[in-house]
N, C-alpha and C. Protein backbone atom coordinates (compact mmCIF):
# COMPACT_ATOMS: atom_id res chain seq x y z
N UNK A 1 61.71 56.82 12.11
CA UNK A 1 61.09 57.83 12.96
C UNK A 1 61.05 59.18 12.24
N UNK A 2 61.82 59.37 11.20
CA UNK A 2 61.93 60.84 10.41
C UNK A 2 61.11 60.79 9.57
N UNK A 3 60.53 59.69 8.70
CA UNK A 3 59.36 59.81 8.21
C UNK A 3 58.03 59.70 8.47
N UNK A 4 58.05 59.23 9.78
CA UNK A 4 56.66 59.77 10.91
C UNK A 4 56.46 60.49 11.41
N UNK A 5 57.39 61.35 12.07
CA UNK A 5 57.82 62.66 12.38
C UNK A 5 56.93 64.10 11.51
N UNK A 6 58.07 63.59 10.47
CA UNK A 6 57.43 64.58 9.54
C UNK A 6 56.36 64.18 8.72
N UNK A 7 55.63 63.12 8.52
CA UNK A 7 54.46 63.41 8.50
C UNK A 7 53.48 63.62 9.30
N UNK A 8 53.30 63.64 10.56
CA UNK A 8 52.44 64.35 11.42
C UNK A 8 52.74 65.91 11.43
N UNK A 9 53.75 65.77 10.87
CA UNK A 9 53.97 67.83 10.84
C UNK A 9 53.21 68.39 9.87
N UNK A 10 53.37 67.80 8.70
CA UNK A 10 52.38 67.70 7.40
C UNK A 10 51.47 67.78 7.66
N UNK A 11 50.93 66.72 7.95
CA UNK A 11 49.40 66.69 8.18
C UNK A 11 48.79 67.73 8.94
N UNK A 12 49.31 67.74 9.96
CA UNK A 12 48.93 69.00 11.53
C UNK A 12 48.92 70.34 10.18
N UNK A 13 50.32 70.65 9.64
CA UNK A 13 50.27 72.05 8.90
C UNK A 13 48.95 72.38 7.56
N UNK A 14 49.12 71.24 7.11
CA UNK A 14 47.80 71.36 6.10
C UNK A 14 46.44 71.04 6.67
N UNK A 15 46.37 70.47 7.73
CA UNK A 15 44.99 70.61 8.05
C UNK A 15 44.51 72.06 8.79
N UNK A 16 45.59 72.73 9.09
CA UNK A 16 45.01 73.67 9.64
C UNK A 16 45.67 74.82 8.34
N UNK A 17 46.21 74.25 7.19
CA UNK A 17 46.11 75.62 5.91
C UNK A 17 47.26 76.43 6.52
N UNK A 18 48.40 76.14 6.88
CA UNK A 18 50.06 76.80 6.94
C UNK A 18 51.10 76.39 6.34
N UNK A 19 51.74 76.86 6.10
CA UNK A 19 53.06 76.41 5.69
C UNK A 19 53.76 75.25 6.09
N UNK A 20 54.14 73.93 5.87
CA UNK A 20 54.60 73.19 6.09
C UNK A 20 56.12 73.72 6.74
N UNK A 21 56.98 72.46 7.94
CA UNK A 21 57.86 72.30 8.41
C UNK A 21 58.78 71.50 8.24
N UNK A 22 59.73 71.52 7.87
CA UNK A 22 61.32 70.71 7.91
C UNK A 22 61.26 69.71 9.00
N UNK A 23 61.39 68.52 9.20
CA UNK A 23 61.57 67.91 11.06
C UNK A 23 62.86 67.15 10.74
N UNK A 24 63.63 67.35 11.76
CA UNK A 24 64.82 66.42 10.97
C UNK A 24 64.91 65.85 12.92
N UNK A 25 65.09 64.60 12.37
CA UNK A 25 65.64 63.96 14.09
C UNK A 25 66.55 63.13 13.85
N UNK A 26 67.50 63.80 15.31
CA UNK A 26 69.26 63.99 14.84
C UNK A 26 69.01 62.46 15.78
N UNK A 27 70.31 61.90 16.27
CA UNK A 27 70.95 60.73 17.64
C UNK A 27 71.21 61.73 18.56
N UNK A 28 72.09 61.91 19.46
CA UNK A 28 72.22 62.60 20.70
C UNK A 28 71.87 63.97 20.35
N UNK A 29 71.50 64.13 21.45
CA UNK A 29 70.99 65.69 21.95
C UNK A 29 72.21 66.52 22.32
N UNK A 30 72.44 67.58 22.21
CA UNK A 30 73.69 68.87 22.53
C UNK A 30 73.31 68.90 24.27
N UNK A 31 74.50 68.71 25.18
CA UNK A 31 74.24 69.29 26.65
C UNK A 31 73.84 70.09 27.24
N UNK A 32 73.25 70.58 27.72
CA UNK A 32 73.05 72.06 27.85
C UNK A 32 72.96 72.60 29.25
N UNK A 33 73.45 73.30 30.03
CA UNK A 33 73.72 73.96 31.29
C UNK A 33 72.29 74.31 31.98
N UNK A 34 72.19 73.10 33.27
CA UNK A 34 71.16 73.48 33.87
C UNK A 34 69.66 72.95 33.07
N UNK A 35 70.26 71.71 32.03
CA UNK A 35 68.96 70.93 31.80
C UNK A 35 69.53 70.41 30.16
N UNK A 36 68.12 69.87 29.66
CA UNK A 36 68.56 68.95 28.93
C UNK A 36 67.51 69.69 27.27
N UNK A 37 68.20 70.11 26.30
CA UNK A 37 67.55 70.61 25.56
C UNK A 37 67.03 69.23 24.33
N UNK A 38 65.62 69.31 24.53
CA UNK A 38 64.82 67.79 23.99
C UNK A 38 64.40 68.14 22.25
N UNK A 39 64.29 69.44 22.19
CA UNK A 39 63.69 69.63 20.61
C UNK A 39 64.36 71.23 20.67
N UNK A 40 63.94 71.79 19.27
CA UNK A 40 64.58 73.10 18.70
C UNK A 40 63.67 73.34 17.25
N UNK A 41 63.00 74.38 17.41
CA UNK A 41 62.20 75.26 15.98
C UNK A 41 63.46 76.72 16.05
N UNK A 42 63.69 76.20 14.76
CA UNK A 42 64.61 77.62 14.26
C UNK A 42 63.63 77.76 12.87
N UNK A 43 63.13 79.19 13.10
CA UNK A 43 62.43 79.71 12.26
C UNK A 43 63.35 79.59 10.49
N UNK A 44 63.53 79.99 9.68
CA UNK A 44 63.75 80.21 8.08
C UNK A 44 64.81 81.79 8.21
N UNK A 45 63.37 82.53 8.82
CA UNK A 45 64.17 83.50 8.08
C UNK A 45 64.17 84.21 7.17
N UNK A 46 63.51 83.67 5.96
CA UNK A 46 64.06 83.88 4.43
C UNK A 46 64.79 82.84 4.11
N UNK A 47 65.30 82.11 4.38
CA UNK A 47 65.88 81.19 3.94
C UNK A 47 65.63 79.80 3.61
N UNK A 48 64.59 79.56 3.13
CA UNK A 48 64.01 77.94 2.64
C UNK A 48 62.74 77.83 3.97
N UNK A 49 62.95 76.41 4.55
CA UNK A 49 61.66 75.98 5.47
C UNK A 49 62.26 76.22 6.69
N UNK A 50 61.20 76.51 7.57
CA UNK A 50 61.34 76.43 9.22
C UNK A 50 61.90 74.58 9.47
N UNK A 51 62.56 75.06 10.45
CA UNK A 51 62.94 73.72 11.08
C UNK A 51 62.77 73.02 12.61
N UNK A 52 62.36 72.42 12.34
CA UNK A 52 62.16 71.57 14.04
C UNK A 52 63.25 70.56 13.92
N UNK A 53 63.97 70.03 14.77
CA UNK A 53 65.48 69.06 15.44
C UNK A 53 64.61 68.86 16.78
N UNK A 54 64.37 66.99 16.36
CA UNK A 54 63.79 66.80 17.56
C UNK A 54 65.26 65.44 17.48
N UNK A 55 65.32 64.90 19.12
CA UNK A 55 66.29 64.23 19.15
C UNK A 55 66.02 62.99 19.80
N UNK A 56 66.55 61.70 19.69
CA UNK A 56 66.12 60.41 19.82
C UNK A 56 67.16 59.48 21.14
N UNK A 57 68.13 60.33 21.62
CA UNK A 57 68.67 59.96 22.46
C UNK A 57 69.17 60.93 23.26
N UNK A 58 69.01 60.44 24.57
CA UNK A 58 69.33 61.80 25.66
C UNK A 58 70.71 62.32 25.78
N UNK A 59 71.24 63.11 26.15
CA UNK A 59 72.55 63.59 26.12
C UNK A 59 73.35 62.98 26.82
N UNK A 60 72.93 62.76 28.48
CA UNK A 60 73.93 62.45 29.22
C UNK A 60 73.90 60.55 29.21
N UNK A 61 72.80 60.13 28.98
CA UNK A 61 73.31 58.44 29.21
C UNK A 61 73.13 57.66 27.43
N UNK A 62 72.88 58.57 26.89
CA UNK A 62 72.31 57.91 25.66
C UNK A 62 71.27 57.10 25.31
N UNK A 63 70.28 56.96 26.06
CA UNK A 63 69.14 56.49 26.39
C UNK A 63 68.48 56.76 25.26
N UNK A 64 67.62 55.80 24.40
CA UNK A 64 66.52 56.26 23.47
C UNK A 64 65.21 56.82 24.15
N UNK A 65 64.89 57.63 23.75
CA UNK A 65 63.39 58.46 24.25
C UNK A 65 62.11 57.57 23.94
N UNK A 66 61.76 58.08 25.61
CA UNK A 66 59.98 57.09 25.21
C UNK A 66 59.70 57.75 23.74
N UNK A 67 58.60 57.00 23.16
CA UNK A 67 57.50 57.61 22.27
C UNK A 67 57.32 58.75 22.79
N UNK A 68 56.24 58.89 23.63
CA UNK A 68 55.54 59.93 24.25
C UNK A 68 55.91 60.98 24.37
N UNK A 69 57.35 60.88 24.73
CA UNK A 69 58.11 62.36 24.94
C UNK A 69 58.58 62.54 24.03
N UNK A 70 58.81 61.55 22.65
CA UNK A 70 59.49 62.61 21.84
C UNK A 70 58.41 63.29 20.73
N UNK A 71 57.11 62.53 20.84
CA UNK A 71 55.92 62.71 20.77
C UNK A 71 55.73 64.24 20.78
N UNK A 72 55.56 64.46 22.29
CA UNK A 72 55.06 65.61 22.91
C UNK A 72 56.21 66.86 22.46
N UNK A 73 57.40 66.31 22.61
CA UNK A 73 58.61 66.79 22.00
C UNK A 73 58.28 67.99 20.75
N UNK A 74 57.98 67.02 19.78
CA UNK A 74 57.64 67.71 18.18
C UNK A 74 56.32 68.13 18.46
N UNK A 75 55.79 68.31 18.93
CA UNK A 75 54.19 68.69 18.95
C UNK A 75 54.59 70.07 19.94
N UNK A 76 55.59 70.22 20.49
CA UNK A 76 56.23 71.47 21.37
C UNK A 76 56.53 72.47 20.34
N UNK A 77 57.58 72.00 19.68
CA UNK A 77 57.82 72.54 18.79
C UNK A 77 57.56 72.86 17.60
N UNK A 78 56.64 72.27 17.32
CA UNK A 78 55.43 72.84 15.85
C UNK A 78 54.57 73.36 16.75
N UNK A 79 53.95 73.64 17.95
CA UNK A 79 53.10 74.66 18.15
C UNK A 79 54.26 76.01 18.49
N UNK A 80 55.74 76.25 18.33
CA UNK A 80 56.28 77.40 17.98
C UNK A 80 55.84 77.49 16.99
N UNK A 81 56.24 76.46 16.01
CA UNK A 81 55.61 77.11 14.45
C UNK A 81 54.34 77.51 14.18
N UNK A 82 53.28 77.01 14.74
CA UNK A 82 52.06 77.70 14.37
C UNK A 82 51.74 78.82 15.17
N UNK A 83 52.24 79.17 16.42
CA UNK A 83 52.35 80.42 17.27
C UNK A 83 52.86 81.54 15.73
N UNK A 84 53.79 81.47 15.19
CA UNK A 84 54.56 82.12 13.88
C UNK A 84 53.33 82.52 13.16
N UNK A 85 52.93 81.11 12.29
CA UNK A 85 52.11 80.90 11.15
C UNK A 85 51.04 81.11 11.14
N UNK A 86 50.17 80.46 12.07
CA UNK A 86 48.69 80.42 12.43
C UNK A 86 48.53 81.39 13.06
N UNK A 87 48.56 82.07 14.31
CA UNK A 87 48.48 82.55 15.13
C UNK A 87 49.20 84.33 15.08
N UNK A 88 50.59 84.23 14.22
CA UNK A 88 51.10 85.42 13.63
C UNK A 88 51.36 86.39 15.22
N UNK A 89 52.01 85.46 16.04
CA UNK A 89 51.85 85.91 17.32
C UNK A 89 53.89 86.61 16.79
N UNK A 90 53.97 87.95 17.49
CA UNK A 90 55.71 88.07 17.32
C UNK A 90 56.57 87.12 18.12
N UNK A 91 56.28 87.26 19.17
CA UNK A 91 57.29 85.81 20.12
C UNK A 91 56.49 85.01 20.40
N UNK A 92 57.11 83.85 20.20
CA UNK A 92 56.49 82.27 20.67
C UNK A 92 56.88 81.85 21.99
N UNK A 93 56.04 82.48 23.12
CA UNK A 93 56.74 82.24 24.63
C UNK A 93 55.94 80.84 25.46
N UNK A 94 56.54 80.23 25.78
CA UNK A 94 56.15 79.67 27.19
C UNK A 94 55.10 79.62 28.00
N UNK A 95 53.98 80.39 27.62
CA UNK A 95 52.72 80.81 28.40
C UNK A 95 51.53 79.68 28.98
N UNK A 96 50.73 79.96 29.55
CA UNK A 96 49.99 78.90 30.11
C UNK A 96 49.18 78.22 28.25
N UNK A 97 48.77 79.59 27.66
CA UNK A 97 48.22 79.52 26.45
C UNK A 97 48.78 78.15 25.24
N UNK A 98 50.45 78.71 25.79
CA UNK A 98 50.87 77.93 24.72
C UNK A 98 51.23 76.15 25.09
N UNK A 99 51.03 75.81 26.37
CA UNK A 99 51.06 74.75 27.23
C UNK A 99 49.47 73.93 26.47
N UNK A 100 48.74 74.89 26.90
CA UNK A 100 47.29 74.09 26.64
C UNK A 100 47.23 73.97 25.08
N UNK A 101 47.16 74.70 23.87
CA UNK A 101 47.42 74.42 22.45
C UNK A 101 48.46 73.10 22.62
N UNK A 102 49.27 72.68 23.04
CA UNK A 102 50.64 71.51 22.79
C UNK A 102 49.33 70.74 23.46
N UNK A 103 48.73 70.49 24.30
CA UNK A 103 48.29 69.46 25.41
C UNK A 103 46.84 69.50 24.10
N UNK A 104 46.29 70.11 23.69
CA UNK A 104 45.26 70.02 22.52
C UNK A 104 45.40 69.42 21.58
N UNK A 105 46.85 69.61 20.96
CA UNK A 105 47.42 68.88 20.10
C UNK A 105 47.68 67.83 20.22
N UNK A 106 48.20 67.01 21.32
CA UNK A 106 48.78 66.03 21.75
C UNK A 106 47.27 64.94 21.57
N UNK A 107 46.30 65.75 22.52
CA UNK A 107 44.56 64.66 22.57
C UNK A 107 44.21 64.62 21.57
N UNK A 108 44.54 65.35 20.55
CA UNK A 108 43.34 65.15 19.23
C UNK A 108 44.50 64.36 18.20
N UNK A 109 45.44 64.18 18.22
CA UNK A 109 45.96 63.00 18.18
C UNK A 109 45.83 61.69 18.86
N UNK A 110 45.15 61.62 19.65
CA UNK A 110 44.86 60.84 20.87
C UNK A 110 46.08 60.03 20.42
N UNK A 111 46.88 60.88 21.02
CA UNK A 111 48.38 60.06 21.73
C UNK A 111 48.29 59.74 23.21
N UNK A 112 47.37 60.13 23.67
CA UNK A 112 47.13 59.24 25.11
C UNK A 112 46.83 58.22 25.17
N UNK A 113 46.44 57.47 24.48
CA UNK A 113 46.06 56.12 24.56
C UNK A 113 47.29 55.42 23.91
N UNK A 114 48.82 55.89 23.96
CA UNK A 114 49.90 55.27 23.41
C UNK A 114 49.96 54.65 24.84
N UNK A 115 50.17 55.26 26.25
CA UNK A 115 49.92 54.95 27.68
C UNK A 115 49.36 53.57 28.09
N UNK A 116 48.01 53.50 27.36
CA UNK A 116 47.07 53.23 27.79
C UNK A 116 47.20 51.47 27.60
N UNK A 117 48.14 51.45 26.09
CA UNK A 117 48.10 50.01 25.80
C UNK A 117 49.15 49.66 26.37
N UNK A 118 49.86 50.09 26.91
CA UNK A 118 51.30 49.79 27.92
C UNK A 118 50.70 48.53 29.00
């Protein structure tokens, strides 16, 4: 899964001409108060590559993650990174904006039709 991962990060970053991303996907997820934290983009810095930590099992039962969500997961969190890169926006917030770019990303992958053959 870490070398599919990160090559859809690849690909997504060079087709649109940015800086490539780190993806590293850990086993359990860290707990977190009042919900369940599914992925993480920690910017560089200065310090080597941006990183996305997407995670493959849920915190509280240990459950492996559908596709789809961990899917949608990394595609969350590389549109922080291109909010950064592409976009050169200062904060990468939550906005309706940044909902519809992830949900853009997600169709032109046509990862909807992962659903579909279910």
């Amino acid at each position: 899964m870490q070398a599919l991962a990160q090559r859809i990060s690849d690909d997504i970053c060079a087709a649109l001409r940015v800086s490539g991303v780190r993806v590293r996907v850990a086993a359990r997820r860290p707990p977190l108060r009042g919900g369940e934290l599914q992925g993480l983009y920690t910017p560089a810095a200065g310090r080597g590559r941006d990183l996305i930590t997407v995670w493959m099992l849920t915190a509280k039962r240990g459950q492996v993650v559908a596709f789809r969500t961990f899917l949608r997961t990394l595609l969350h969190e590389l549109c922080h990174h291109l909010d950064y890169t592409l976009l050169h926006l200062r904060d990468s917030l939550h906005t309706q904006g940044f909902y519809q770019r992830e949900s853009s990303l997600f169709h032109a992958l046509e990862a909807g039709s992962v659903d579909a053959e279910r």
